[in-house]
PDB file of N, CA and C in Angstrom:
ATOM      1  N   UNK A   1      40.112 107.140  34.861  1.00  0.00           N
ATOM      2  CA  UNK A   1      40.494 106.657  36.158  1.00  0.00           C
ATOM      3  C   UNK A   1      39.327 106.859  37.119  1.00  0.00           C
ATOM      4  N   UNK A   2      39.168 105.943  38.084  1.00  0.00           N
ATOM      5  CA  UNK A   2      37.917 106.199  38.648  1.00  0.00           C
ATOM      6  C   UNK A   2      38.697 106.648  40.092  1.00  0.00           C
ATOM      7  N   UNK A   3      37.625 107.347  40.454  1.00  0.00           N
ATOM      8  CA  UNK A   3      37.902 107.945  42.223  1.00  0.00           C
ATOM      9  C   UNK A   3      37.003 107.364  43.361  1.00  0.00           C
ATOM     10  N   UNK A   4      37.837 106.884  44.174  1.00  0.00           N
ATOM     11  CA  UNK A   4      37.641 105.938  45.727  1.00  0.00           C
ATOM     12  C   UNK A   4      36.384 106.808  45.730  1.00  0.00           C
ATOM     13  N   UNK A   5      34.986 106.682  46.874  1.00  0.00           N
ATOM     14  CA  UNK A   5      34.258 107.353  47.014  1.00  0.00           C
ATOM     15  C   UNK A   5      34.718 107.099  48.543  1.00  0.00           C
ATOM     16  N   UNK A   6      34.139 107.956  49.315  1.00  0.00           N
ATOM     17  CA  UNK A   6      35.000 108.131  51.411  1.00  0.00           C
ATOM     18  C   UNK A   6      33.802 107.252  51.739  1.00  0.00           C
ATOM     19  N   UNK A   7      34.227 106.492  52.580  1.00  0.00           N
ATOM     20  CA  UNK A   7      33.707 105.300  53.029  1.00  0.00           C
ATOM     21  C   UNK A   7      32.434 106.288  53.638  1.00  0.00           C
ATOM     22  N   UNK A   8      30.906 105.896  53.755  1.00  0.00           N
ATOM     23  CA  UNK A   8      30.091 106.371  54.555  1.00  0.00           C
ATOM     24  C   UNK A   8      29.760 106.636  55.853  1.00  0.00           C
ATOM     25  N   UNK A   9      29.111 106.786  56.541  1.00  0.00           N
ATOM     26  CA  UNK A   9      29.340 106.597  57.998  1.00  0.00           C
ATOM     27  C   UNK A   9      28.185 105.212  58.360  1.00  0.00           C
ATOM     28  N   UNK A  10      28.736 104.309  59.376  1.00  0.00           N
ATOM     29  CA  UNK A  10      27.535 103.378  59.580  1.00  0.00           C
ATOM     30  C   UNK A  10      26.102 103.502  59.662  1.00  0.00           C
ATOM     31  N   UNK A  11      25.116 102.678  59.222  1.00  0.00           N
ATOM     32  CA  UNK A  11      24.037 102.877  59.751  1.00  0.00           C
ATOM     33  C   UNK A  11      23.478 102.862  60.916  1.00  0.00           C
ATOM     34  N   UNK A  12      24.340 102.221  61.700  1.00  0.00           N
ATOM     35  CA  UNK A  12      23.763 101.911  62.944  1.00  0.00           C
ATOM     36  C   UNK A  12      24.632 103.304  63.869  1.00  0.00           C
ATOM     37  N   UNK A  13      25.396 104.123  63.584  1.00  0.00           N
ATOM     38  CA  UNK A  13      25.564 105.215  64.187  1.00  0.00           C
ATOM     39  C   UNK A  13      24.632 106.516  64.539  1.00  0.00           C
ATOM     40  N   UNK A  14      23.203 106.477  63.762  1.00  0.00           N
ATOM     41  CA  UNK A  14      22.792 107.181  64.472  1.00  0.00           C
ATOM     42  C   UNK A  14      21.115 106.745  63.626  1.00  0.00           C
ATOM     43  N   UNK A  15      19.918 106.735  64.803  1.00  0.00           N
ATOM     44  CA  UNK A  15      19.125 106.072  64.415  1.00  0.00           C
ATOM     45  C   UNK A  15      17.902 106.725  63.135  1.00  0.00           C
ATOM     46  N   UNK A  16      17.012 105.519  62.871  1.00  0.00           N
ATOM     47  CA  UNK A  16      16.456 106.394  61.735  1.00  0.00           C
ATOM     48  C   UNK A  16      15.477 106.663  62.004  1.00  0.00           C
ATOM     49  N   UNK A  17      14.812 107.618  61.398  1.00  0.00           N
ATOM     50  CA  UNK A  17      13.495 108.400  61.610  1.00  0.00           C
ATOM     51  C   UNK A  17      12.462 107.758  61.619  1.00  0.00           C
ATOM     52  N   UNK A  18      12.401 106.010  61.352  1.00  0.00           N
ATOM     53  CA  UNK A  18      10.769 105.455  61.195  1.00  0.00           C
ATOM     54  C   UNK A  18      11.109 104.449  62.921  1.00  0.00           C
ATOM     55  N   UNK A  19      12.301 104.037  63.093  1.00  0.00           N
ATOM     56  CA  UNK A  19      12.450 103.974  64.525  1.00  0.00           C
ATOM     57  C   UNK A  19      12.446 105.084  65.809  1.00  0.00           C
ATOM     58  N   UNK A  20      12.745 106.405  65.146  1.00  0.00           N
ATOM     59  CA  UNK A  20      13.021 107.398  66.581  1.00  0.00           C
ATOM     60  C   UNK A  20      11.165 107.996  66.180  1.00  0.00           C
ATOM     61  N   UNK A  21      10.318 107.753  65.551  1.00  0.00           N
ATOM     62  CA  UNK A  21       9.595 107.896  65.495  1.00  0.00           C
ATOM     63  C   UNK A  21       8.539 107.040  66.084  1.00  0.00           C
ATOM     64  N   UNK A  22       8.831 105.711  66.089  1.00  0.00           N
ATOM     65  CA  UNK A  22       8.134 104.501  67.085  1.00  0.00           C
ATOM     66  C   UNK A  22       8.464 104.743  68.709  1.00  0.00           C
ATOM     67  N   UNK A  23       9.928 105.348  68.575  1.00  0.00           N
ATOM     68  CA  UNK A  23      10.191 105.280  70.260  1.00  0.00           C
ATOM     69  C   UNK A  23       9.614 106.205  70.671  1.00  0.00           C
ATOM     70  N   UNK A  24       9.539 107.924  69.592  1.00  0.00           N
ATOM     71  CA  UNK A  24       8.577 108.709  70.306  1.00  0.00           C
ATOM     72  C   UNK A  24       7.359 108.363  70.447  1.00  0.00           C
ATOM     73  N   UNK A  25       5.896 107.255  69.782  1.00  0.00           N
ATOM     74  CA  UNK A  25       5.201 106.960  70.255  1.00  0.00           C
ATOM     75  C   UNK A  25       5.030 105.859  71.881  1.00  0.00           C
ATOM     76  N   UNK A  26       6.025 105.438  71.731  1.00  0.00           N
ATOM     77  CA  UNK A  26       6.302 104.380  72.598  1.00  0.00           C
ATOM     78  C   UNK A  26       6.417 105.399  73.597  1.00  0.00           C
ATOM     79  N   UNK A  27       7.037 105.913  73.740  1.00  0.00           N
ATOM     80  CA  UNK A  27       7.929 106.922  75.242  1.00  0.00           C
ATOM     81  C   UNK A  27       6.454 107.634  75.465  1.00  0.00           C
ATOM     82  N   UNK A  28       5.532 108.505  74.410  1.00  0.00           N
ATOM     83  CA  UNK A  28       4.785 109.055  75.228  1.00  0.00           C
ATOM     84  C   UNK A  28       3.124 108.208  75.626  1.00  0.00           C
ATOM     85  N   UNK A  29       3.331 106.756  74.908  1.00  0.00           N
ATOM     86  CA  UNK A  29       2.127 106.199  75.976  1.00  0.00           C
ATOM     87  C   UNK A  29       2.735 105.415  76.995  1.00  0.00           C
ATOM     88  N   UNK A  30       4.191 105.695  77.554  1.00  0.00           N
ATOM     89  CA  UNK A  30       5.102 104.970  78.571  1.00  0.00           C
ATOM     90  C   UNK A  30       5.219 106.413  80.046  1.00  0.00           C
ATOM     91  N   UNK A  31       5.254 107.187  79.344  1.00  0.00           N
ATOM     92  CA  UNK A  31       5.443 108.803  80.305  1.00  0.00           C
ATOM     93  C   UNK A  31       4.798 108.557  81.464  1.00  0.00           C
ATOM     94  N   UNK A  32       4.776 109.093  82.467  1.00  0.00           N
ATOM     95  CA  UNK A  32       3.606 109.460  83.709  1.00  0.00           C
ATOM     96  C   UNK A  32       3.173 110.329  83.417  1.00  0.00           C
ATOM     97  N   UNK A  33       2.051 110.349  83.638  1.00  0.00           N
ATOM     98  CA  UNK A  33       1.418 111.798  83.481  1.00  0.00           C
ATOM     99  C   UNK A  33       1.650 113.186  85.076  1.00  0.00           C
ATOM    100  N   UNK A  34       2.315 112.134  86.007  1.00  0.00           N
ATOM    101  CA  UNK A  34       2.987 112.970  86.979  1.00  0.00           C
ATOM    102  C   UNK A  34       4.104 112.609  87.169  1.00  0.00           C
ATOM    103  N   UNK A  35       5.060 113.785  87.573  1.00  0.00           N
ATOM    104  CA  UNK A  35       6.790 113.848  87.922  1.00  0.00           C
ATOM    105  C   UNK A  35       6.772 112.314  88.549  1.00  0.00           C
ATOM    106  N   UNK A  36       7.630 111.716  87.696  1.00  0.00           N
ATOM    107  CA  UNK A  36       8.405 110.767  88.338  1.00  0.00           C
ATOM    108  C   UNK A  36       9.923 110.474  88.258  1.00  0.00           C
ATOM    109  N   UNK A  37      10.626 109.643  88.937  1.00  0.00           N
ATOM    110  CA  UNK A  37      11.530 109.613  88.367  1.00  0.00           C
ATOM    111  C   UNK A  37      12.247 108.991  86.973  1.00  0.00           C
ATOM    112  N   UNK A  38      12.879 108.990  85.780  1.00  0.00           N
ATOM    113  CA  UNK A  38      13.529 108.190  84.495  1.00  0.00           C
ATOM    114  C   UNK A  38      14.739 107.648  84.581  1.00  0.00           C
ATOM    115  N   UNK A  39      14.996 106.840  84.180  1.00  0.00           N
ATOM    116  CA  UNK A  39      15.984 106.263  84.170  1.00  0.00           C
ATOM    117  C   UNK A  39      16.709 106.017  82.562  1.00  0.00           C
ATOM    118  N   UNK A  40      17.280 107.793  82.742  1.00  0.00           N
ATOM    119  CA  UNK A  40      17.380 107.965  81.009  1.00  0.00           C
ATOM    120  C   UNK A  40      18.623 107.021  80.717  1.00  0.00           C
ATOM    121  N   UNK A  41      19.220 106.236  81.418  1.00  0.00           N
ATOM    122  CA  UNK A  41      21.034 105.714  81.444  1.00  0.00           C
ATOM    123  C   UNK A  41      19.853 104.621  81.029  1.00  0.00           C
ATOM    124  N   UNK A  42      19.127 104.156  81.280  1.00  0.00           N
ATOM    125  CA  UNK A  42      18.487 102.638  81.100  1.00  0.00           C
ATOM    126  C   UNK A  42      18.059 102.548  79.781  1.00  0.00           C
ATOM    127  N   UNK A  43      17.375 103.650  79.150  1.00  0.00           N
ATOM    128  CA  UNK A  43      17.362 104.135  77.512  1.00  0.00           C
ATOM    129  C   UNK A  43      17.945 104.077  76.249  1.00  0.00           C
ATOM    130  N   UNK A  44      17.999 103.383  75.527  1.00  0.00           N
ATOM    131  CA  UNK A  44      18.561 102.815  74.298  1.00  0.00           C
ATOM    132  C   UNK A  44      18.541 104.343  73.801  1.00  0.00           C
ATOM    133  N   UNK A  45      19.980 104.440  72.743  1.00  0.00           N
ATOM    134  CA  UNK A  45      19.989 104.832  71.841  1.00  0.00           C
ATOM    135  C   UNK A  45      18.879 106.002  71.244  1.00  0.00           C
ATOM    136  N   UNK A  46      18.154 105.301  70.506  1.00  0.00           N
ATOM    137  CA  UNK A  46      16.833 105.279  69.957  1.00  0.00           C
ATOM    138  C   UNK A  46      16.183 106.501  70.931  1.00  0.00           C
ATOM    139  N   UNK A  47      15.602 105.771  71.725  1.00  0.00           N
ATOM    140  CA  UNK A  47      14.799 106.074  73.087  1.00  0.00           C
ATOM    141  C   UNK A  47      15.518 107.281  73.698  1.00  0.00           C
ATOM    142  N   UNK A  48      16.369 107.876  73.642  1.00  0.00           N
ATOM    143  CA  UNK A  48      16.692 109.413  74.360  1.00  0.00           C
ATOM    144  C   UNK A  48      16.665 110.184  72.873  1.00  0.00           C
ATOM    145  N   UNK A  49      17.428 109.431  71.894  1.00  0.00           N
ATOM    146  CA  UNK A  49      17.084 110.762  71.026  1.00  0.00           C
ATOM    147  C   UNK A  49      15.448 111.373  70.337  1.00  0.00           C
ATOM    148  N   UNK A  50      14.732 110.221  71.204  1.00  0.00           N
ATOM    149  CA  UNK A  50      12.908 110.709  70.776  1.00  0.00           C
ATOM    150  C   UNK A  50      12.540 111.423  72.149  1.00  0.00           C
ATOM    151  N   UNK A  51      13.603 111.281  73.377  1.00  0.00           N
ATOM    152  CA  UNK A  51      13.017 112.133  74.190  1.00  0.00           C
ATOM    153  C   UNK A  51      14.132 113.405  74.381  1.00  0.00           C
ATOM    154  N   UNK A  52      14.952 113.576  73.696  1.00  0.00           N
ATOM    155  CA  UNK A  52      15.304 114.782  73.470  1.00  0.00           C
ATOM    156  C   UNK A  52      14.762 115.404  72.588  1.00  0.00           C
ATOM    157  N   UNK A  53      13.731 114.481  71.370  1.00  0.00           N
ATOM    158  CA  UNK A  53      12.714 115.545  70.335  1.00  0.00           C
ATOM    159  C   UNK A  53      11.937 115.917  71.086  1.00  0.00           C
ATOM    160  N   UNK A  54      11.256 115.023  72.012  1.00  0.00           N
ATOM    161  CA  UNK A  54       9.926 115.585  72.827  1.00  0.00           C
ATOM    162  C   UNK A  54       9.946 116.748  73.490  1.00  0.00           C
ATOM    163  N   UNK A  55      11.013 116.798  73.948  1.00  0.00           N
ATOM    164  CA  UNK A  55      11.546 117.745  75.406  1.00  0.00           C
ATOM    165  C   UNK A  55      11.748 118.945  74.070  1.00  0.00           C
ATOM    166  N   UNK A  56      12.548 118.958  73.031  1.00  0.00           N
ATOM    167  CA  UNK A  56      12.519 120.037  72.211  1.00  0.00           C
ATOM    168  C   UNK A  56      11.467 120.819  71.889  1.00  0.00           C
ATOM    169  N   UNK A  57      10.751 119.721  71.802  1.00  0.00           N
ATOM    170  CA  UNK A  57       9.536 119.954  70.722  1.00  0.00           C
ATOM    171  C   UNK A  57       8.289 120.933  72.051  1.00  0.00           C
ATOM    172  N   UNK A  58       8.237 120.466  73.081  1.00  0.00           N
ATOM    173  CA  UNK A  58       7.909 120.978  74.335  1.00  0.00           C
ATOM    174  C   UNK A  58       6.994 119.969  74.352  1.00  0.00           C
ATOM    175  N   UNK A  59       7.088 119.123  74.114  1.00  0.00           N
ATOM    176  CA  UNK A  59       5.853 117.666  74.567  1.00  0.00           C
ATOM    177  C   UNK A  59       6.049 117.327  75.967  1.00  0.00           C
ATOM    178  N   UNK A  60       7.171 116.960  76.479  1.00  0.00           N
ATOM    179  CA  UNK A  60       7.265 116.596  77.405  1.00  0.00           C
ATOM    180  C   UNK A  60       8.188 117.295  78.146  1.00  0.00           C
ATOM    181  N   UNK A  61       8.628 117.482  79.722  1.00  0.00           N
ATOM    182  CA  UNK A  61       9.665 118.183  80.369  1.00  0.00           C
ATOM    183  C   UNK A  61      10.462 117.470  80.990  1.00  0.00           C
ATOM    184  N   UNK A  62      11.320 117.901  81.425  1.00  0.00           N
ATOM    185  CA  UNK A  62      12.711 117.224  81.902  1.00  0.00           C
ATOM    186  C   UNK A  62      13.218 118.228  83.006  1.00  0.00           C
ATOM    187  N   UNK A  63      13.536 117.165  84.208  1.00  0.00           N
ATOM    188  CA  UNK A  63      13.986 117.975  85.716  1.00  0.00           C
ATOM    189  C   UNK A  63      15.558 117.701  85.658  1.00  0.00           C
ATOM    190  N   UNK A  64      16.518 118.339  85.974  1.00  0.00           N
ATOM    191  CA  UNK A  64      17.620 118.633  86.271  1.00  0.00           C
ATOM    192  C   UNK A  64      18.340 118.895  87.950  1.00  0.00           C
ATOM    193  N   UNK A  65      18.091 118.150  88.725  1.00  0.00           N
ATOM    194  CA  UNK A  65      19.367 118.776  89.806  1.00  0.00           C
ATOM    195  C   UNK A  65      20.622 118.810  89.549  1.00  0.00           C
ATOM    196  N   UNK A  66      20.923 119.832  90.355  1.00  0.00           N
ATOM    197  CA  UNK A  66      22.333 120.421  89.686  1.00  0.00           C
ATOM    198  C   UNK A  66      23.133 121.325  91.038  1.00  0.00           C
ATOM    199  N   UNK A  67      24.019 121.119  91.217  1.00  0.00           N
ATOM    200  CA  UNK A  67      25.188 121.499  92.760  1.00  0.00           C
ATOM    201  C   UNK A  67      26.306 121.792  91.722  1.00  0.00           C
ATOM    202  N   UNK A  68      26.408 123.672  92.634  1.00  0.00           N
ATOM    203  CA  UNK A  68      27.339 124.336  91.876  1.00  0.00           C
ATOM    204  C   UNK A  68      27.975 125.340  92.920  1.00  0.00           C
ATOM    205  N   UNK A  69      29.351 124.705  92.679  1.00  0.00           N
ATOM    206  CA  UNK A  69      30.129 125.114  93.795  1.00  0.00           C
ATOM    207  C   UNK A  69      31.717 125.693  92.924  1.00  0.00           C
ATOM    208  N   UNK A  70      31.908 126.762  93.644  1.00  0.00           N
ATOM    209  CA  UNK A  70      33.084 127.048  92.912  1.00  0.00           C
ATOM    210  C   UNK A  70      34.387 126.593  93.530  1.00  0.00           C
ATOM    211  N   UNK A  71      35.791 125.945  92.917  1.00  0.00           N
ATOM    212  CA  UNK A  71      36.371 125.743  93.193  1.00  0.00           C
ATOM    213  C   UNK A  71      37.041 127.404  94.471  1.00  0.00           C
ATOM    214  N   UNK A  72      37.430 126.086  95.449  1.00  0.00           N
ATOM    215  CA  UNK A  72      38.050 127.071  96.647  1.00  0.00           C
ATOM    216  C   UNK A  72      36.912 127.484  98.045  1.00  0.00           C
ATOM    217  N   UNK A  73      35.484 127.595  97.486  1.00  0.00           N
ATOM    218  CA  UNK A  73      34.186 128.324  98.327  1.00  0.00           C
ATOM    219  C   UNK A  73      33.691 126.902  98.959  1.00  0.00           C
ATOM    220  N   UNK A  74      33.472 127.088  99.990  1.00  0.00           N
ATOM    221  CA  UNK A  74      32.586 126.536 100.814  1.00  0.00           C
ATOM    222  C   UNK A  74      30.993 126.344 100.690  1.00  0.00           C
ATOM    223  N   UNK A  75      30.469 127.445 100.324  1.00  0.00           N
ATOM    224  CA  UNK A  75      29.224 127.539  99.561  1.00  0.00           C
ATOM    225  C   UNK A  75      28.769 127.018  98.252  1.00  0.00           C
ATOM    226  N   UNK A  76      27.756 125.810  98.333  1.00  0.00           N
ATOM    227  CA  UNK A  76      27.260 125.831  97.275  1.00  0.00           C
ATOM    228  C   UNK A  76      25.584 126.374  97.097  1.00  0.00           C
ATOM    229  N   UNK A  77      25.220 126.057  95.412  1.00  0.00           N
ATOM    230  CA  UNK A  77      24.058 126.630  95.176  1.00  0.00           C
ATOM    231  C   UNK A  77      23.051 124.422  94.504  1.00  0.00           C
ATOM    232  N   UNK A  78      22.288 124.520  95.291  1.00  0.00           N
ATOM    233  CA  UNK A  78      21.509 123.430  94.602  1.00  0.00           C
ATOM    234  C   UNK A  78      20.311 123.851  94.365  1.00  0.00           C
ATOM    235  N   UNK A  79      19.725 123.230  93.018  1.00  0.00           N
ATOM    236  CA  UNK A  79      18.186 123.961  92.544  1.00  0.00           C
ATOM    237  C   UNK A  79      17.916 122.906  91.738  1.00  0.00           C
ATOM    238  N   UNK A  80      16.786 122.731  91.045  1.00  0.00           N
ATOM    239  CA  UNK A  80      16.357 121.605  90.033  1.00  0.00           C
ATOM    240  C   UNK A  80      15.521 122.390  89.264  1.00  0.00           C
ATOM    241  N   UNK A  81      16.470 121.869  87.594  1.00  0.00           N
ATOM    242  CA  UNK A  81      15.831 123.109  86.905  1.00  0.00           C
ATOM    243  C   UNK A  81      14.923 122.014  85.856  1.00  0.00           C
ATOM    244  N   UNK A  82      13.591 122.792  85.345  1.00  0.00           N
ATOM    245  CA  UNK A  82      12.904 122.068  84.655  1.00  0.00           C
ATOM    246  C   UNK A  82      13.130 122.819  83.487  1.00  0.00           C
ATOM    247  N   UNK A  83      13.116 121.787  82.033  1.00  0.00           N
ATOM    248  CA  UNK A  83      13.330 122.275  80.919  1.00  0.00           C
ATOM    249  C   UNK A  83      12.209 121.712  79.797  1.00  0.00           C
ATOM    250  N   UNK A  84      11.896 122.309  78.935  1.00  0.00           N
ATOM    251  CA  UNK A  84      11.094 122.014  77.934  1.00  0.00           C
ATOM    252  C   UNK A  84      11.005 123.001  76.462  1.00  0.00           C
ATOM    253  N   UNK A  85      10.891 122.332  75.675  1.00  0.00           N
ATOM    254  CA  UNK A  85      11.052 123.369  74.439  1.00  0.00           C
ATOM    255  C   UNK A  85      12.426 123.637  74.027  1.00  0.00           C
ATOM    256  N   UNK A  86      12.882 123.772  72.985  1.00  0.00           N
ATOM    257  CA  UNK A  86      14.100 124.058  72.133  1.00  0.00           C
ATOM    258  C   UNK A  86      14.625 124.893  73.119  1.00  0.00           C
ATOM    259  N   UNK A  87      14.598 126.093  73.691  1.00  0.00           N
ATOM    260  CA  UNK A  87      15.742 126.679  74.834  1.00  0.00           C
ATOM    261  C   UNK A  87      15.284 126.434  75.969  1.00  0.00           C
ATOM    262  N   UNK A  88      14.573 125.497  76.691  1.00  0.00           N
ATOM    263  CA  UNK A  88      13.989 125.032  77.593  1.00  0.00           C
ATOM    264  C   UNK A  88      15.632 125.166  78.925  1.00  0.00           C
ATOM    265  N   UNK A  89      16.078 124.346  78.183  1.00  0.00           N
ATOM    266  CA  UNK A  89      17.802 124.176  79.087  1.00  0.00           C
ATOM    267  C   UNK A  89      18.124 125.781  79.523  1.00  0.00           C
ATOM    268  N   UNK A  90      18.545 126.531  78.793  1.00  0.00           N
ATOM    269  CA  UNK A  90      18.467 127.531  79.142  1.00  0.00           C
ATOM    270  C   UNK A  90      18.004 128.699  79.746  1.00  0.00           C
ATOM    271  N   UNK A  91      16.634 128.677  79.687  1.00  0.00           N
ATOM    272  CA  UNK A  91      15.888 129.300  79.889  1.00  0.00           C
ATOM    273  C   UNK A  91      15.476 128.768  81.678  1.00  0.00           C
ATOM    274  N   UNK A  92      15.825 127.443  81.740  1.00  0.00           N
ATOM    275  CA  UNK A  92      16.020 126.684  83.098  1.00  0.00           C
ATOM    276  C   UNK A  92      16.689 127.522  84.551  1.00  0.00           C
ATOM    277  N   UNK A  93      18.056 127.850  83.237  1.00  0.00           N
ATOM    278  CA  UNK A  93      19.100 127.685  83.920  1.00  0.00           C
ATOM    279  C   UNK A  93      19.634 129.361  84.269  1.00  0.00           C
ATOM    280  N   UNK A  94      18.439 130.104  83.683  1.00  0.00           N
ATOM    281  CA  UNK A  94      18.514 131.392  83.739  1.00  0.00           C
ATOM    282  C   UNK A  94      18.985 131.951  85.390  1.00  0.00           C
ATOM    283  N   UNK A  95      17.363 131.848  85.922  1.00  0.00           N
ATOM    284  CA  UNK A  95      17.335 132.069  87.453  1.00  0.00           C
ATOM    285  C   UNK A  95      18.471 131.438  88.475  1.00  0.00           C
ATOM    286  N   UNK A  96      18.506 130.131  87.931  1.00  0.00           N
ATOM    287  CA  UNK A  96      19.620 129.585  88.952  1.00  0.00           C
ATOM    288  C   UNK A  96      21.100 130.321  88.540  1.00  0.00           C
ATOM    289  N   UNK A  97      21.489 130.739  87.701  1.00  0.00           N
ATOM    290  CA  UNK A  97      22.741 131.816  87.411  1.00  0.00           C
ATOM    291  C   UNK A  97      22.501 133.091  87.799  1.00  0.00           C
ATOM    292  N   UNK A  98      21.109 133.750  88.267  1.00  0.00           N
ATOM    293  CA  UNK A  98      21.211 134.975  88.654  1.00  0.00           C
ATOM    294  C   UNK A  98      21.476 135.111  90.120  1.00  0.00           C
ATOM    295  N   UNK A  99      20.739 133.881  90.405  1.00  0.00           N
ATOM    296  CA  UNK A  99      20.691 133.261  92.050  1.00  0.00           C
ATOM    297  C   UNK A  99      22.345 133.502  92.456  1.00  0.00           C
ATOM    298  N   UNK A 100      23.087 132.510  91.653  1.00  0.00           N
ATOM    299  CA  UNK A 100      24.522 132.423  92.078  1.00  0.00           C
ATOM    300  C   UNK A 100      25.174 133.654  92.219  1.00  0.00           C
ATOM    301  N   UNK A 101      24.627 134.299  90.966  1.00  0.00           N
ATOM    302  CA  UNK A 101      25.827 135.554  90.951  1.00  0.00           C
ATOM    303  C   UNK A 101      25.494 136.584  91.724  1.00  0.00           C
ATOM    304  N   UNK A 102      23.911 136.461  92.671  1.00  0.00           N
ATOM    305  CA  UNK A 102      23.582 137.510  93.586  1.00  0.00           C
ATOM    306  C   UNK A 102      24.700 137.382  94.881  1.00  0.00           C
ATOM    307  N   UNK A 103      24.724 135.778  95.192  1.00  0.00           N
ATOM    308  CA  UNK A 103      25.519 135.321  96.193  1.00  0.00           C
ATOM    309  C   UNK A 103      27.036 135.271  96.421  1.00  0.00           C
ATOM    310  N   UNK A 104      27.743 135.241  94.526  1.00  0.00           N
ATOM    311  CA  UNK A 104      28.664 134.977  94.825  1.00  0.00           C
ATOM    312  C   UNK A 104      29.576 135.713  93.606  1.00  0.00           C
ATOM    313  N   UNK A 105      28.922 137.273  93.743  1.00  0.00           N
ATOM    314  CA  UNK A 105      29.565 138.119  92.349  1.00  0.00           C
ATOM    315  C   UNK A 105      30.760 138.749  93.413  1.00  0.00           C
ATOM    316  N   UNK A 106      31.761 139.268  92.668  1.00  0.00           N
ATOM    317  CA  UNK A 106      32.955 139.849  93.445  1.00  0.00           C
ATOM    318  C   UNK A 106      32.143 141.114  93.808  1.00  0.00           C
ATOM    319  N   UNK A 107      32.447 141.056  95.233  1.00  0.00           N
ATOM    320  CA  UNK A 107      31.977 142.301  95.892  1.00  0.00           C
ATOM    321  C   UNK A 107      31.012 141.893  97.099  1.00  0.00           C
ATOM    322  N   UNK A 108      30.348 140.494  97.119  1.00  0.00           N
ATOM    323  CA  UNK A 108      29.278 140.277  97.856  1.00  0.00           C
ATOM    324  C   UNK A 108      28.118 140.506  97.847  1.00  0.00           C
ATOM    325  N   UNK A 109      26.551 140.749  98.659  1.00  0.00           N
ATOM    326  CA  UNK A 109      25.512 140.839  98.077  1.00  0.00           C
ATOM    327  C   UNK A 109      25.643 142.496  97.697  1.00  0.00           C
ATOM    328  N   UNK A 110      23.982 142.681  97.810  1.00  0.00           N
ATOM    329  CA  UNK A 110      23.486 143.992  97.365  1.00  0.00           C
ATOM    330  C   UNK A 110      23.605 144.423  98.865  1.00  0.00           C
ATOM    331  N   UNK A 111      23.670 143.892 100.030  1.00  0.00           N
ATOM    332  CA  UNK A 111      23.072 144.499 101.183  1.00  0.00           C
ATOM    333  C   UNK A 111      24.222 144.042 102.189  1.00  0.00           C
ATOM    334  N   UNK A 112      25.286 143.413 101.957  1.00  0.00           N
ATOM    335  CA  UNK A 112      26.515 143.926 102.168  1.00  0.00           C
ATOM    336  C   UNK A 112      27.738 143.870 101.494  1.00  0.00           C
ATOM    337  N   UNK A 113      28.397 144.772 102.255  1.00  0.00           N
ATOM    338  CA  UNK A 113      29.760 145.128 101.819  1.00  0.00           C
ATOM    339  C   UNK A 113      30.997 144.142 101.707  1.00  0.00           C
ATOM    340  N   UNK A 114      30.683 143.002 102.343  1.00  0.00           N
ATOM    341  CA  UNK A 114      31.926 141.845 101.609  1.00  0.00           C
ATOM    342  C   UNK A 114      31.054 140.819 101.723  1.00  0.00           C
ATOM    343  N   UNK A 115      31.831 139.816 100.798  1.00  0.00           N
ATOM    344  CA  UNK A 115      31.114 138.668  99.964  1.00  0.00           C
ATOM    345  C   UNK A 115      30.624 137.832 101.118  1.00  0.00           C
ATOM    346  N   UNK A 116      29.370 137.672 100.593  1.00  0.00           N
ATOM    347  CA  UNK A 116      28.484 136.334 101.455  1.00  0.00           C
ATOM    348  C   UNK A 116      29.256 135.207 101.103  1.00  0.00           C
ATOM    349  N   UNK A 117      29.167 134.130 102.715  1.00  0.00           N
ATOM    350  CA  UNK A 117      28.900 133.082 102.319  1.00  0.00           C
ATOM    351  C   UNK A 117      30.514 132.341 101.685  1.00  0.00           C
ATOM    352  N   UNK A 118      31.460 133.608 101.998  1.00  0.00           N
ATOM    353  CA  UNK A 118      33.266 133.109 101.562  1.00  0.00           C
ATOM    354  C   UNK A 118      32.973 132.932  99.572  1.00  0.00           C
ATOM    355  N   UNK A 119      32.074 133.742  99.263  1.00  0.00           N
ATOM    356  CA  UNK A 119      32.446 133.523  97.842  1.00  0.00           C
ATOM    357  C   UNK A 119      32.847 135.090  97.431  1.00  0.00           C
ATOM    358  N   UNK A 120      33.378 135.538  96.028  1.00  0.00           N
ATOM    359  CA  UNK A 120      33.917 136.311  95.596  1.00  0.00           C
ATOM    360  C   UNK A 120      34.974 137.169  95.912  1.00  0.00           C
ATOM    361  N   UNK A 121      35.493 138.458  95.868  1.00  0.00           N
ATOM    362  CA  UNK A 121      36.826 139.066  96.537  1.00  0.00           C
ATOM    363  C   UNK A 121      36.268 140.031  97.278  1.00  0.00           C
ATOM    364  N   UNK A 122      36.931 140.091  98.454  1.00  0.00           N
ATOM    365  CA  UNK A 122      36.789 140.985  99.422  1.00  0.00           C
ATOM    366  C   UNK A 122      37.336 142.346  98.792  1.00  0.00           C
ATOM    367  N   UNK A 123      36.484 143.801  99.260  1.00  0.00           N
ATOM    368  CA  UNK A 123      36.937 144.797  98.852  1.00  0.00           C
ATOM    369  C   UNK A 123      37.315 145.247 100.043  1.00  0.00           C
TER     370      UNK A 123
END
């Protein structure tokens, strides 16, 4: 008796290495060589997953603004974090989380006694 084999997954679901390999040449004689703005939504397929290798790989960097507000607070925190390299994201996003939680840890800052700024619990 023979057995069904599970249908594969499409080819066109995720691209192949001799194309995400053209788009990474393509993308980096397309780059600025100064901050500009991208229009990564305008980017095929293809074309972000060679600039998410780049940005991994630390070839190229990637800016982030980012507004972080906690539900209920009046206060927010905005910063633009630059990322590059495999923990690039993270490593971004370090400072701007220490930032927040100086401002808005329960208890308030270091230098007073209730919370800056209407964030965290009043003691």
């Amino acid at each position: 008796m023979k057995r069904a084999l599970p249908p594969s997954e499409p080819t066109h679901s995720r691209p192949t290495a001799p194309d995400v390999d053209a788009a990474i040449l393509d993308l980096l004689a397309r780059l600025p060589l100064t901050w500009k703005p991208l229009d990564v939504d305008g980017l095929s397929a293809v074309e972000q997953e060679a600039l998410l290798l780049l940005t991994a790989g630390g070839l190229v960097e990637r800016r982030f603004s980012v507004r972080l507000q906690l539900i209920g607070q009046t206060m927010a925190i905005e910063a633009t974090v630059t990322a590059t390299g495999e923990y690039g994201l993270v490593e971004g996003f370090e400072p701007v989380a220490k930032a927040a939680w100086q401002v808005c840890r329960p208890g308030g800052s270091r230098t007073s006694p209730r919370p800056c700024g209407g964030c965290g619990s009043a003691q």
